[in-house]
Protein backbone atom coordinates (compact mmCIF):
# COMPACT_ATOMS: atom_id res chain seq x y z
CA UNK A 1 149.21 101.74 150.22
CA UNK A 2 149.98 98.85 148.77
CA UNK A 3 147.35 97.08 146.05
CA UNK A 4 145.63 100.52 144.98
CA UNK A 5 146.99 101.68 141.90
CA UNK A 6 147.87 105.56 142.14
CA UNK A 7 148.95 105.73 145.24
CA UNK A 8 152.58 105.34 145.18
CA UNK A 9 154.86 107.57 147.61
CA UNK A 10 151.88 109.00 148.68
CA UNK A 11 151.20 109.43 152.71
CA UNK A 12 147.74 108.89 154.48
CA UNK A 13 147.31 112.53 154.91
CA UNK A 14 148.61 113.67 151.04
CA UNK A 15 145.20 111.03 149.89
CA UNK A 16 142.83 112.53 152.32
CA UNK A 17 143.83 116.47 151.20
CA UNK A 18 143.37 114.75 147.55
CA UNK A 19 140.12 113.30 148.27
CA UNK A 20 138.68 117.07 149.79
CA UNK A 21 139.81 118.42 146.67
CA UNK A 22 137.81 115.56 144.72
CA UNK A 23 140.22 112.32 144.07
CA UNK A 24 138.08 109.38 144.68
CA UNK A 25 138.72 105.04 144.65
CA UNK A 26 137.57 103.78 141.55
CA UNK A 27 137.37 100.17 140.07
CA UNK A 28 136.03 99.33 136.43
CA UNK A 29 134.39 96.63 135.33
CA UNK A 30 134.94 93.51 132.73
CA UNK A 31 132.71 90.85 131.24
CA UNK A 32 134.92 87.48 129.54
CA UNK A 33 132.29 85.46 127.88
CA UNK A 34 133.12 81.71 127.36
CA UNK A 35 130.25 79.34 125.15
CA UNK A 36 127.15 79.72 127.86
CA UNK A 37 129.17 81.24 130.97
CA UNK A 38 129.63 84.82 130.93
CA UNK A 39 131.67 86.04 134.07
CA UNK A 40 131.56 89.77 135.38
CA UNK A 41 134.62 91.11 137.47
CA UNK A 42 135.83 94.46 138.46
CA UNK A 43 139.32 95.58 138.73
CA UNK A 44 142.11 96.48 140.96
CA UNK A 45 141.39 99.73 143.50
CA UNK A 46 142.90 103.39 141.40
CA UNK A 47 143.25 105.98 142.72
CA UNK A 48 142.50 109.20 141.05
CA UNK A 49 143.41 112.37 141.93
CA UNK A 50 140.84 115.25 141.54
CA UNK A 51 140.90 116.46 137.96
CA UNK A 52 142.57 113.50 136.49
CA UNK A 53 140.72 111.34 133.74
CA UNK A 54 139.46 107.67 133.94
CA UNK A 55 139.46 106.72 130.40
CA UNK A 56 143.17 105.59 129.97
CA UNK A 57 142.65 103.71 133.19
CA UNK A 58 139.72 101.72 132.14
CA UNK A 59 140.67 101.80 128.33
CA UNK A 60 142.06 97.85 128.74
CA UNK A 61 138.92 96.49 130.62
CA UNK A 62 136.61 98.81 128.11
CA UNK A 63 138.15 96.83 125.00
CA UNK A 64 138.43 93.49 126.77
CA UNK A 65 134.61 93.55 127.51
CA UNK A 66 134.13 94.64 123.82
CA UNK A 67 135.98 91.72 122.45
CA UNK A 68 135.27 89.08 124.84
CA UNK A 69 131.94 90.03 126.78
CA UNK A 70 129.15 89.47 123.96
CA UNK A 71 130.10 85.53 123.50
CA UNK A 72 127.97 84.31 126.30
CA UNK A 73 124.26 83.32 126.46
CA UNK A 74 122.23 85.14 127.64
CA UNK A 75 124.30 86.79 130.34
CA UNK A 76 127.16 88.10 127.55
CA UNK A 77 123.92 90.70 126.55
CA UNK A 78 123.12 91.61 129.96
CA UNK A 79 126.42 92.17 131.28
CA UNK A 80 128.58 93.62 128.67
CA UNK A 81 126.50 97.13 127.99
CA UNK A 82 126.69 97.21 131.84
CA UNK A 83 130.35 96.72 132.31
CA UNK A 84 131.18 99.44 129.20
CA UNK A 85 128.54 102.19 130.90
CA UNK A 86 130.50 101.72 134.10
CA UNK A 87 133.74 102.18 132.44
CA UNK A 88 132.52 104.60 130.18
CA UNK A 89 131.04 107.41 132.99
CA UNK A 90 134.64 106.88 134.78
CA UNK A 91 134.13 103.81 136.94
CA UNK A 92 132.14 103.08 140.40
CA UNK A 93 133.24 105.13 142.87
CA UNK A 94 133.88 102.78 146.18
CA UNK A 95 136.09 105.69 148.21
CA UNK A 96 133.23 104.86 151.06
CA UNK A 97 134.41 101.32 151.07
CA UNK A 98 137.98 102.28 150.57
CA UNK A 99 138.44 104.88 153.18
CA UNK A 100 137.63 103.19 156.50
CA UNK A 101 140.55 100.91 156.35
CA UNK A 102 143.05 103.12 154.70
CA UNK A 103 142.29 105.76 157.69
CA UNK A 104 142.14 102.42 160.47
CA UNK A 105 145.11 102.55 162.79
CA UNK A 106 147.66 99.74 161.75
CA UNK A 107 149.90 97.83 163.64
CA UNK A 108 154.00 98.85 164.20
CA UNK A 109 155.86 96.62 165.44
CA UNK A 110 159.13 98.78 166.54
CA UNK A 111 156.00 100.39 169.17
CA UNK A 112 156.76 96.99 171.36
CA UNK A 113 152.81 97.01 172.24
């Protein structure tokens, strides 16, 4: 599927076998602090397979909140311990927000509807 990270060459049915087994949609979460605005983001959809680690994965958004989260008042406080504890116990799970459209039927158009 295309703009989930993890999921290259990999057919519908190869992520839902991966998903019983315990793969799940994860995004992480970054704070960028600028004088008095503090914005909070998540990333990109990954995909991780069951057994596989988060840490690499959310290693760049980890640091980036580090370096550039605290800067803002008063939200750079608020948000940045938030944003690493996310990252930190492997990410928020949204496979119940992913999964509905990555099983919904999709259109072909060599069918000729």
């Amino acid at each position: 599927m295309a703009g989930i990270f993890g999921m290259d060459g990999l057919s519908t049915l190869q992520v839902q076998e991966e998903l019983e087994r315990g793969g799940r949609f994860v995004v992480f979460e970054y704070c960028v602090s600028f004088f008095l605005t503090t914005r909070r983001r998540s990333s990109d959809v990954y995909f991780v397979r069951a057994g596989q680690g988060t840490f690499g994965l959310s290693l760049g958004y980890t640091l980036l909140s580090l370096l550039l989260g605290w800067w803002g008042l008063p939200w750079g406080f608020i948000y940045t311990p938030r944003c690493l504890a996310t990252n930190l116990q492997g990410g928020k799970d949204v496979t119940d927000l992913v999964l509905p459209s990555l099983l919904a039927p999709r259109y072909d158009p060599a069918l000729e509807y």
